[in-house]
Protein backbone atom coordinates (compact mmCIF):
# COMPACT_ATOMS: atom_id res chain seq x y z
CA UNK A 1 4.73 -6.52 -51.24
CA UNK A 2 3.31 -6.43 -47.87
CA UNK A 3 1.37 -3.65 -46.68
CA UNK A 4 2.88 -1.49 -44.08
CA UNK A 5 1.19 0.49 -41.20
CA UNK A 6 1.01 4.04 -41.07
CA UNK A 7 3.39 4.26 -38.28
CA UNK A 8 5.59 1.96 -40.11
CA UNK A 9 5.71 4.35 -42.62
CA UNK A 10 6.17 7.15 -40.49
CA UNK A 11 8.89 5.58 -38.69
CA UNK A 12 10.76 4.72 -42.38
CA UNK A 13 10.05 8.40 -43.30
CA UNK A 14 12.06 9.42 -40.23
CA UNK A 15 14.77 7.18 -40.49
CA UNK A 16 15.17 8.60 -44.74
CA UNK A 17 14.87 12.28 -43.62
CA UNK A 18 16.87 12.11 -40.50
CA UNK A 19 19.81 9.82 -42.23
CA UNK A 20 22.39 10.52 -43.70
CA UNK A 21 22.97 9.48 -47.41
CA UNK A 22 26.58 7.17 -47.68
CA UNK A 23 27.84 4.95 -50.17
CA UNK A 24 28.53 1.67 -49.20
CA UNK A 25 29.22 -1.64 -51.10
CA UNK A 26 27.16 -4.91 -49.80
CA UNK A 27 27.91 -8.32 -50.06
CA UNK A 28 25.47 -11.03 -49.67
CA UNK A 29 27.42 -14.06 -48.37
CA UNK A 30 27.14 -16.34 -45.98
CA UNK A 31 30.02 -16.39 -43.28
CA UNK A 32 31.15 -19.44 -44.73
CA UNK A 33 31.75 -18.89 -48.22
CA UNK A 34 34.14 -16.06 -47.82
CA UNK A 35 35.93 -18.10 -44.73
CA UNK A 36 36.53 -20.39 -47.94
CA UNK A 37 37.84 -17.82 -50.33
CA UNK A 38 40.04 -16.29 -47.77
CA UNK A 39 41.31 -19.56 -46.79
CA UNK A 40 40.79 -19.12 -43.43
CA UNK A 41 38.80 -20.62 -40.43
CA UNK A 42 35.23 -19.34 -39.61
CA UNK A 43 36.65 -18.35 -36.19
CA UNK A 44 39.38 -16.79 -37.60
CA UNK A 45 37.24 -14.84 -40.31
CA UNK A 46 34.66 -13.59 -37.02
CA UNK A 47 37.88 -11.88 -35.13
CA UNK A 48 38.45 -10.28 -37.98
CA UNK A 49 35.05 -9.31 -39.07
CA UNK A 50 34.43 -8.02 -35.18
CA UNK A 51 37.60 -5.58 -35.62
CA UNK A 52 36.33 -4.40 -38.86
CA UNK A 53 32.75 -3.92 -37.13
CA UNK A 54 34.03 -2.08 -33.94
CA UNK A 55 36.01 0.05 -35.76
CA UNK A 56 33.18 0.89 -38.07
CA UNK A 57 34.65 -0.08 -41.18
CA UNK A 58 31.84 -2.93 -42.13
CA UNK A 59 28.06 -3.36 -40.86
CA UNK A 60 27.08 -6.87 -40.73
CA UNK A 61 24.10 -9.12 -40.85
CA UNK A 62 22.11 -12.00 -41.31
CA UNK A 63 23.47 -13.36 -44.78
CA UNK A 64 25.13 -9.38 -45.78
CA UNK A 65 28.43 -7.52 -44.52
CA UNK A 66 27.90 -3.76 -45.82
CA UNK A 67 31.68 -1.87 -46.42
CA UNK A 68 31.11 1.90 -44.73
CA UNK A 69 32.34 5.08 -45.78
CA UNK A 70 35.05 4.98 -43.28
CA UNK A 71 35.64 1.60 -44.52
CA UNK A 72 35.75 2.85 -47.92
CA UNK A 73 38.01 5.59 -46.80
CA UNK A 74 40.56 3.04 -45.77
CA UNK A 75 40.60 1.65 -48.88
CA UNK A 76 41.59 4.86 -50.51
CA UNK A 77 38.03 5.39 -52.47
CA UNK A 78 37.15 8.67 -52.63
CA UNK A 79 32.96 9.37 -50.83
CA UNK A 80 33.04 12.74 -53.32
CA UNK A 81 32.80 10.99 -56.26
CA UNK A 82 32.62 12.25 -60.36
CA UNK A 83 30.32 12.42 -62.49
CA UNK A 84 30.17 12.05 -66.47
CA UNK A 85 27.07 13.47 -68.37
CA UNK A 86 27.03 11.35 -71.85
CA UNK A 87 25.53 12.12 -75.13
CA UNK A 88 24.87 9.19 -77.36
CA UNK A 89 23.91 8.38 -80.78
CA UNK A 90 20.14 7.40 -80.93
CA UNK A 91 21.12 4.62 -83.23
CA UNK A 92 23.98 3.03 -81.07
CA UNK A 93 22.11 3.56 -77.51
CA UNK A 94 21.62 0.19 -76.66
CA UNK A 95 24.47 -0.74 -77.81
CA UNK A 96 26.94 1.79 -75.47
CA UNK A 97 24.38 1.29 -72.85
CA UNK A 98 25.92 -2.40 -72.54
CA UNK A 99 28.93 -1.71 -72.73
CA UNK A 100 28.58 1.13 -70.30
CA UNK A 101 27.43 -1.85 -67.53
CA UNK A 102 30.86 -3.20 -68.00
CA UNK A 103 32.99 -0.64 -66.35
CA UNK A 104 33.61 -0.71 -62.85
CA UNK A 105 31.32 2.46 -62.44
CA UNK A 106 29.47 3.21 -58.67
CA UNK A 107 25.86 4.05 -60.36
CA UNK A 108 24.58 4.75 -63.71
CA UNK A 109 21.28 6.44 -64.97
CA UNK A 110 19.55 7.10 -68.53
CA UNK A 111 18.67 10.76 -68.18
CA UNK A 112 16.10 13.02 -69.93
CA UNK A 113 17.56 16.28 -71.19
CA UNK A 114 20.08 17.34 -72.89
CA UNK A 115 22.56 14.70 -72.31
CA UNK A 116 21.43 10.88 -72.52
CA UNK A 117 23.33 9.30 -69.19
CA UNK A 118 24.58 10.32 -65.69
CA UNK A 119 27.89 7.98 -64.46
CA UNK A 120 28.47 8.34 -61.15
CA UNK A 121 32.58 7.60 -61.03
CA UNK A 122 34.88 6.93 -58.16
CA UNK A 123 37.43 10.15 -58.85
CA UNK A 124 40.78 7.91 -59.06
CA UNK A 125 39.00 5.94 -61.51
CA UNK A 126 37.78 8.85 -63.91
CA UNK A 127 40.77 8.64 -65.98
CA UNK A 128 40.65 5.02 -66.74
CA UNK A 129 37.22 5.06 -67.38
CA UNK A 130 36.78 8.36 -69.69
CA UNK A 131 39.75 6.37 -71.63
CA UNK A 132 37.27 3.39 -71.74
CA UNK A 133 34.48 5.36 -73.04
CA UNK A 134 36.07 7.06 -75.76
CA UNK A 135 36.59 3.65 -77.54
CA UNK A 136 32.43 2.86 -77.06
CA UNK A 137 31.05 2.88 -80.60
CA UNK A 138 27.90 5.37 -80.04
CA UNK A 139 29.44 7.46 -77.32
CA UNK A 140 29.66 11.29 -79.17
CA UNK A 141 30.52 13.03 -76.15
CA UNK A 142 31.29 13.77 -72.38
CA UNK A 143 31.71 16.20 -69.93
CA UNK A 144 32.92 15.37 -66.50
CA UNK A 145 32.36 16.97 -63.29
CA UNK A 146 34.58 16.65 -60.06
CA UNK A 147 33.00 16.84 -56.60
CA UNK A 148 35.12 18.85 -53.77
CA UNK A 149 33.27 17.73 -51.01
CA UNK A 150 29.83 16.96 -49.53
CA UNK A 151 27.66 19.41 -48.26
CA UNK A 152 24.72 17.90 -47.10
């Protein structure tokens, strides 16, 4: 890792406590590849790519297009997401822990505590995936918790 100035470091510690924390979704790809998957043109895929950019729905770059919140807002997923606090069998851990990476979850943490993981769950997926983790083999319990909105 390169070694950064102090000012560097100033500046980054400005830009964390003076931003905003956002979800958004990256996808490293170059402009070409997903002209190919979309079956379109290159030129075609940058008129599109410039609406989506004015209108703040993507942020792009050299060889990543990052999906905003607005952008995710037009998609219908929710920025106040849920969250499901796991307990799991010592014995089994590893074992639900792999099959916890499966689901189409936004972040996941192994906690210290009381409970043994932290899923952080798009709310209009929380049904689906509660009904997925009942069926884990290891999984003894959950409690859920829906956000209302964001306050800071």
């Amino acid at each position: 890792m390169e070694a950064l100035t102090r000012r560097s470091v100033q500046l980054l510690r400005m830009l964390y406590e003076k931003g905003k924390a956002t979800n958004t979704y990256t996808l490293h790809v170059k402009q070409d590849e997903l002209a190919k998957q979309l079956g379109i043109s290159r030129q075609a895929l940058n008129i599109h790519l410039r609406k989506l950019r004015d209108l703040n729905y993507i942020r792009t770059g050299r060889g990543f297009i990052d999906v905003t919140e607005k952008g995710l807002e037009v998609l219908g997923v929710s920025s106040n997401p849920a969250f499901v606090f796991l307990k799991v069998s010592p014995h089994k851990r590893m074992y639900a822990y792999e099959k916890v990476k499966e689901l189409a979850l936004q972040r996941a943490f192994r906690i210290a505590g009381d409970v043994d993981a932290l899923l952080i769950v798009d709310r209009a997926k929380l049904d689906e995936i509660l009904k997925k983790l009942s069926s884990i083999d290891g999984i003894q319990d959950t409690k859920s918790y829906v956000t209302i909105e964001t306050i800071k």
